[in-house]
Protein backbone atom coordinates (compact mmCIF):
# COMPACT_ATOMS: atom_id res chain seq x y z
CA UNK A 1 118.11 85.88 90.91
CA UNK A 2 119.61 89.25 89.77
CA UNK A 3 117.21 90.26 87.21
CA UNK A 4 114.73 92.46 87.69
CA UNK A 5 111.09 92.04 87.49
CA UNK A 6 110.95 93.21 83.44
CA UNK A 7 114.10 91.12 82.58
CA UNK A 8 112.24 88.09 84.43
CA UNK A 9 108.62 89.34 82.28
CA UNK A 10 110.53 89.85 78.73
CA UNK A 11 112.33 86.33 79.39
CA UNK A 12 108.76 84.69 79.95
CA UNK A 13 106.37 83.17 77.62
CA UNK A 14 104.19 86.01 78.36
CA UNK A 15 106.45 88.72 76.51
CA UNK A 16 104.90 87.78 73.31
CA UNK A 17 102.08 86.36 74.25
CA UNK A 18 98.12 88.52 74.18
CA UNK A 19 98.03 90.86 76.50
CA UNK A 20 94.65 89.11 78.19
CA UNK A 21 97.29 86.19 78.97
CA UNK A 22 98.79 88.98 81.83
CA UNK A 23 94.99 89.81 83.09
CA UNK A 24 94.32 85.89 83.14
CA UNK A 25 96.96 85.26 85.27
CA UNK A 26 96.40 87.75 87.73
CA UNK A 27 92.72 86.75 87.86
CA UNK A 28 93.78 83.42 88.16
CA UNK A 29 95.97 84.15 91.29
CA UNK A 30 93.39 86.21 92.97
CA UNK A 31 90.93 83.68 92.58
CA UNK A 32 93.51 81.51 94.81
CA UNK A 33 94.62 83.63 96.92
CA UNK A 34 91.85 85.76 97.79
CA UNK A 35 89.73 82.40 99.51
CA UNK A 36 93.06 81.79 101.11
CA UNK A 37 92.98 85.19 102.74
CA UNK A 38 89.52 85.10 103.47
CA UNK A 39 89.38 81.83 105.38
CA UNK A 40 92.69 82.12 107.12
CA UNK A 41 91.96 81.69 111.02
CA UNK A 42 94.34 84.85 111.55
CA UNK A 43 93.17 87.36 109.05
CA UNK A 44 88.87 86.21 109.45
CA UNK A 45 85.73 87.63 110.07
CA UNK A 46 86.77 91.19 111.69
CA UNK A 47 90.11 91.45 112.65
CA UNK A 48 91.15 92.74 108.85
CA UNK A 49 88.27 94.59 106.75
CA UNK A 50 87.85 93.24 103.20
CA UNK A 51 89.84 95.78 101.31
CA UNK A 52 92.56 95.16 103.31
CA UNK A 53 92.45 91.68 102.27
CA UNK A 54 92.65 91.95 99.05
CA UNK A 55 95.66 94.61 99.03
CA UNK A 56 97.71 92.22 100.96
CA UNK A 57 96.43 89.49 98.36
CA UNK A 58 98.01 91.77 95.59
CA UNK A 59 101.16 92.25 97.47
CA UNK A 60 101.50 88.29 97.42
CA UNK A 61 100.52 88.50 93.36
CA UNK A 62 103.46 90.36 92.66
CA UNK A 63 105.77 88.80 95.17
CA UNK A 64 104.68 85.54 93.62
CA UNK A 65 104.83 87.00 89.98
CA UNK A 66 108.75 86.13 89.32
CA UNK A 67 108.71 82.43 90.22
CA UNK A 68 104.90 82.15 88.32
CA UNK A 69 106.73 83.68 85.12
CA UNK A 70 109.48 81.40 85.24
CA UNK A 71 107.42 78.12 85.73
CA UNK A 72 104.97 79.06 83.06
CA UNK A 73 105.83 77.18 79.69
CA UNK A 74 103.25 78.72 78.06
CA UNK A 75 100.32 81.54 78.74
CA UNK A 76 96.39 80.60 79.54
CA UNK A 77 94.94 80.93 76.08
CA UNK A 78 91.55 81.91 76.19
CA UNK A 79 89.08 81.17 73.13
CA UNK A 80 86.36 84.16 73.17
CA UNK A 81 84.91 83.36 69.55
C-alpha cells in the first residue's frame, strides 16, 4: 500500500459522494471508538483526562481511515427531508 492517503480517498466511494458522507463516517467511528477508550481497563477513570482520550481516539480515526475507505462499497446516506 503505496498510495497515499488522497489517492486511497479519490479511489473511494466517498470521492463523489456528499460531503456529510465524510462527517458520518467520522462520527460513526468516534461513536466506536470513543466507549472503547473510555472503558479500557488501561486508559480509565484517572490515569488519562478526557481530552486526551479523545485525541488518541482521532489518531486511531485516521490510522483506521485507509482500510475503512477501501472496505466501504458505498457511503452512509443520510435522508434529512
Amino acid at each position: 500500500m503505496d498510495e497515499g492517503y488522497l489517492q486511497i480517498f479519490l479511489d473511494s466511494a466517498y470521492a463523489s459522494a456528499n460531503p456529510q458522507a465524510f462527517i458520518a463516517l467520522f462520527f460513526l467511528v468516534m461513536m466506536r471508538l470513543l466507549p472503547i477508550m473510555s472503558l479500557t481497563p488501561y486508559l480509565g477513570a484517572k490515569v488519562l483526562p478526557r481530552p486526551m482520550k479523545v485525541a488518541i481516539a482521532i489518531i486511531f480515526f485516521f490510522t483506521l481511515l485507509p482500510h475503512i475507505l477501501i472496505t466501504a462499497k458505498h457511503p452512509p446516506e443520510m435522508n434529512l427531508t
